[in-house]
N, C-alpha and C. Protein backbone atom coordinates (compact mmCIF):
# COMPACT_ATOMS: atom_id res chain seq x y z
N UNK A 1 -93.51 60.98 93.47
CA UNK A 1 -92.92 59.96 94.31
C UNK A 1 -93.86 59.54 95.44
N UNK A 2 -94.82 60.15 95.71
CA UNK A 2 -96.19 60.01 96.31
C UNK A 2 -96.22 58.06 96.66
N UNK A 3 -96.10 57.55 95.15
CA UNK A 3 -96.51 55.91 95.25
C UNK A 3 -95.27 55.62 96.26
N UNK A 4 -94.10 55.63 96.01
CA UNK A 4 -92.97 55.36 97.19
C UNK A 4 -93.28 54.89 98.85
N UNK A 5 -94.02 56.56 99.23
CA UNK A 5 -94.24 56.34 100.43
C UNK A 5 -95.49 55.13 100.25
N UNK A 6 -96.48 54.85 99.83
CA UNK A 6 -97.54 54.33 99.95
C UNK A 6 -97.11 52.99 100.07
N UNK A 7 -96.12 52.60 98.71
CA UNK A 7 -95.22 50.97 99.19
C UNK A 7 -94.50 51.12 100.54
N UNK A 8 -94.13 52.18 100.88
CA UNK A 8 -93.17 52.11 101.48
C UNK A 8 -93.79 51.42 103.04
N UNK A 9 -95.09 52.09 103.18
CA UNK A 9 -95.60 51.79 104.40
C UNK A 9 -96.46 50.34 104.52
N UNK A 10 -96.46 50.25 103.11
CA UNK A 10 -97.53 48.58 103.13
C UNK A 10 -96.21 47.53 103.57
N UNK A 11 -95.19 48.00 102.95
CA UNK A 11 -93.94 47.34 103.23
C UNK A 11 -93.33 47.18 105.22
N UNK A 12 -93.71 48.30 105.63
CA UNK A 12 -93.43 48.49 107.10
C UNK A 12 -94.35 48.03 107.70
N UNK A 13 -95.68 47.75 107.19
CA UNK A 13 -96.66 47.40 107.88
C UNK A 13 -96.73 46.16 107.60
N UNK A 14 -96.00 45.00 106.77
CA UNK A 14 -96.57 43.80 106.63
C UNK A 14 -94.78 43.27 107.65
N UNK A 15 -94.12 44.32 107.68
CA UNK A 15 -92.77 44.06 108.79
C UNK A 15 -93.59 44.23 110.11
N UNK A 16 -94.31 45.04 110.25
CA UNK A 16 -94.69 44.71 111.84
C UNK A 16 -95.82 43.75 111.78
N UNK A 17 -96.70 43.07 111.17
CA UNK A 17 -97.57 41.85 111.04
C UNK A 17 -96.53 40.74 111.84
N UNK A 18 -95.59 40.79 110.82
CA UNK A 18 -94.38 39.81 110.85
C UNK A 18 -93.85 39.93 112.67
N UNK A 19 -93.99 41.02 112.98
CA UNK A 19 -93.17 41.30 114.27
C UNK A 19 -94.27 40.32 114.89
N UNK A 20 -95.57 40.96 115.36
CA UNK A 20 -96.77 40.63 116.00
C UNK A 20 -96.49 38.91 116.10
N UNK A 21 -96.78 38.63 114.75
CA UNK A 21 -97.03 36.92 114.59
C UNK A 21 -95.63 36.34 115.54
N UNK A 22 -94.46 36.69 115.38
CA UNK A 22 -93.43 36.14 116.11
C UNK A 22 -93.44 36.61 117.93
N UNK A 23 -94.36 37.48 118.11
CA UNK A 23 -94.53 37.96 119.71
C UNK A 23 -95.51 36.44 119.48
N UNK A 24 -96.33 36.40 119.05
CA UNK A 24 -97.42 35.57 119.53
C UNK A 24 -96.98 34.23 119.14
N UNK A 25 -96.18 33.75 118.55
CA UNK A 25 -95.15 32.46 118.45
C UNK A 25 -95.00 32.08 119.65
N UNK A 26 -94.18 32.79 119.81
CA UNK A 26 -93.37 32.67 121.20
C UNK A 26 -93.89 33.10 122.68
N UNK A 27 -94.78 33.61 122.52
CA UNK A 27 -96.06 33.14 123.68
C UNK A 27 -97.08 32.40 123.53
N UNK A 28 -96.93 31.91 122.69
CA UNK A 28 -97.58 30.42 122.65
C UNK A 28 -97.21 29.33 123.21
N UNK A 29 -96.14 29.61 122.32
CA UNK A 29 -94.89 28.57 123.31
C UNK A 29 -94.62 28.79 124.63
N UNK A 30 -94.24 29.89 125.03
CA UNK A 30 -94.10 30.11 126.48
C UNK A 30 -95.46 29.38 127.21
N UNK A 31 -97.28 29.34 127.04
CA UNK A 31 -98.06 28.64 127.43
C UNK A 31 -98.24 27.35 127.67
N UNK A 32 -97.21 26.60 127.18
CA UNK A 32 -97.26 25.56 126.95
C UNK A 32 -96.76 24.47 127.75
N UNK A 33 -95.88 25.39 128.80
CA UNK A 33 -95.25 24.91 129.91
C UNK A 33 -94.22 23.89 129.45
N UNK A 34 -93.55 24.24 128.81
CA UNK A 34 -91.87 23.61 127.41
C UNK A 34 -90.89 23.55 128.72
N UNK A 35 -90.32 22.65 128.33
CA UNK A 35 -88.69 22.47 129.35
C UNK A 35 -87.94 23.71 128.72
N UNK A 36 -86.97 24.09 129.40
CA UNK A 36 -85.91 24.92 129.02
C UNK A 36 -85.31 25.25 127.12
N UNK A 37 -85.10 24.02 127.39
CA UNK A 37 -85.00 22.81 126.37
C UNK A 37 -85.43 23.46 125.09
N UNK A 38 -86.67 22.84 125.47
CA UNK A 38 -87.64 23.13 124.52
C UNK A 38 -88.18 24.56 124.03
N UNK A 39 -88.30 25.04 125.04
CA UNK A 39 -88.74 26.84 124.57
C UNK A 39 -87.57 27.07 123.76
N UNK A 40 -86.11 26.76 124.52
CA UNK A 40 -85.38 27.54 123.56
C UNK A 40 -85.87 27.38 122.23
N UNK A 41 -85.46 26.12 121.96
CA UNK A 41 -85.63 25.56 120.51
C UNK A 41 -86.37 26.64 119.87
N UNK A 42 -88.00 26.31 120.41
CA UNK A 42 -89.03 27.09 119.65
C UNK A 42 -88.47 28.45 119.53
N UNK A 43 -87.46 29.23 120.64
CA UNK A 43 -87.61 30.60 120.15
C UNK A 43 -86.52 30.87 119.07
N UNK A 44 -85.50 29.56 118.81
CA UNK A 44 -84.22 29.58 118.33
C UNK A 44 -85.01 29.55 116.48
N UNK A 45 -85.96 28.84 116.73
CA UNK A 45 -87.01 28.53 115.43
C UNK A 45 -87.57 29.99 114.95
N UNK A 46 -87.89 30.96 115.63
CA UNK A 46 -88.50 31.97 115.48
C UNK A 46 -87.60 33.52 114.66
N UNK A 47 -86.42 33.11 115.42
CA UNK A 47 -85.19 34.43 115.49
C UNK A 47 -84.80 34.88 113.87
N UNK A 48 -84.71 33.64 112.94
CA UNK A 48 -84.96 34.33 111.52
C UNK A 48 -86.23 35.05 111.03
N UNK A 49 -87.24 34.04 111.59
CA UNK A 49 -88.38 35.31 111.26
C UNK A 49 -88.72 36.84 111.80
N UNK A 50 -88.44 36.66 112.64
CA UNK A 50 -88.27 38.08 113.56
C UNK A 50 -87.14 39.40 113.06
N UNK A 51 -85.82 38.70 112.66
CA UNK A 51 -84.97 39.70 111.86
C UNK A 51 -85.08 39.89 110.51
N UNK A 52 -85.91 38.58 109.77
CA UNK A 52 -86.63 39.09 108.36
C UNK A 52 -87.74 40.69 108.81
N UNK A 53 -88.65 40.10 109.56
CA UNK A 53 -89.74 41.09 109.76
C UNK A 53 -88.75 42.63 110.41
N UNK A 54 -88.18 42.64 111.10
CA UNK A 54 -87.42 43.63 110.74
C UNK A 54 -87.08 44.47 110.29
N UNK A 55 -86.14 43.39 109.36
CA UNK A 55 -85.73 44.59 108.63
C UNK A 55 -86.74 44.65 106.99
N UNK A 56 -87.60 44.16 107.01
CA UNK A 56 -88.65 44.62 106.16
C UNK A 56 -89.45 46.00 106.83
N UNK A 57 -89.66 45.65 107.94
CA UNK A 57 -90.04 46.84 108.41
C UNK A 57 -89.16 48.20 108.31
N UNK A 58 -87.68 48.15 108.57
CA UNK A 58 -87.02 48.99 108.19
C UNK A 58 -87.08 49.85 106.95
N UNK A 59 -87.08 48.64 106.10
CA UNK A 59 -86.71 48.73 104.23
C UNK A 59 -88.00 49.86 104.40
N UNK A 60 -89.48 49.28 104.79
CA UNK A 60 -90.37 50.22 104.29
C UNK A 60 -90.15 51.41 105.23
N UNK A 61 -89.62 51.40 105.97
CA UNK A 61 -89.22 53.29 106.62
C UNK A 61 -88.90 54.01 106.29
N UNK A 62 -87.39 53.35 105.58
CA UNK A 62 -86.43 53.99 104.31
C UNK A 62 -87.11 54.17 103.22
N UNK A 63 -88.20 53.09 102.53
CA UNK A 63 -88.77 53.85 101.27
C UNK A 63 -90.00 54.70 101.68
N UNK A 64 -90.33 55.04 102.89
CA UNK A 64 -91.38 55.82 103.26
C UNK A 64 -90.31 57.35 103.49
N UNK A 65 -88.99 57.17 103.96
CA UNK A 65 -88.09 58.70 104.19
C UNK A 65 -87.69 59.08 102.80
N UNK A 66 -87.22 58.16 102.02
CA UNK A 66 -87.14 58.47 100.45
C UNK A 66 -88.25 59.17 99.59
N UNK A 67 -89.39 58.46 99.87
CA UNK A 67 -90.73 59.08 98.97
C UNK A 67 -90.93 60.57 99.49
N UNK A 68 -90.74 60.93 100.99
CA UNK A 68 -90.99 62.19 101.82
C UNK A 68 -89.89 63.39 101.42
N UNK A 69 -88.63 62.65 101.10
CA UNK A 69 -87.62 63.46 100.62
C UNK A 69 -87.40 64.19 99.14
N UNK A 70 -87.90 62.86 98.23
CA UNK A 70 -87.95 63.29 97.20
C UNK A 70 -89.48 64.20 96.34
N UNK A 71 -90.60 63.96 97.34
CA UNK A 71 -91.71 64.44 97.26
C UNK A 71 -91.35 66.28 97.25
């Protein structure tokens, strides 16, 4: 079950890529000097990607505690 953990962590690790890119979204935007308005928007734009990356990151935790368990 060895391969498990190994997906498991490419899987958690392309969830925190995902995290990173949406920090840096949204301080981008924040640079930009946006009306109220407007930032929201952009961050209202962001909030699915951020709970995808997530819980991908999760998923690969769980198949990284699964591979460790059943190893």
């Amino acid at each position: 079950m060895e391969y498990m953990v190994w997906i498991g962590a490419a899987v958690s690790l392309a969830g925190l890529l995902g995290l990173l890119w949406c920090i840096a979204k949204v301080a981008l935007a924040k640079r930009k000097n946006l009306s109220d308005e407007e930032l929201r928007a952009e961050v209202q734009k962001v909030i699915p990607y951020n709970l995808g990356a997530l819980l991908l990151s999760v998923l690969g935790l769980i198949l990284v505690m699964v591979g460790l368990f059943l190893s």
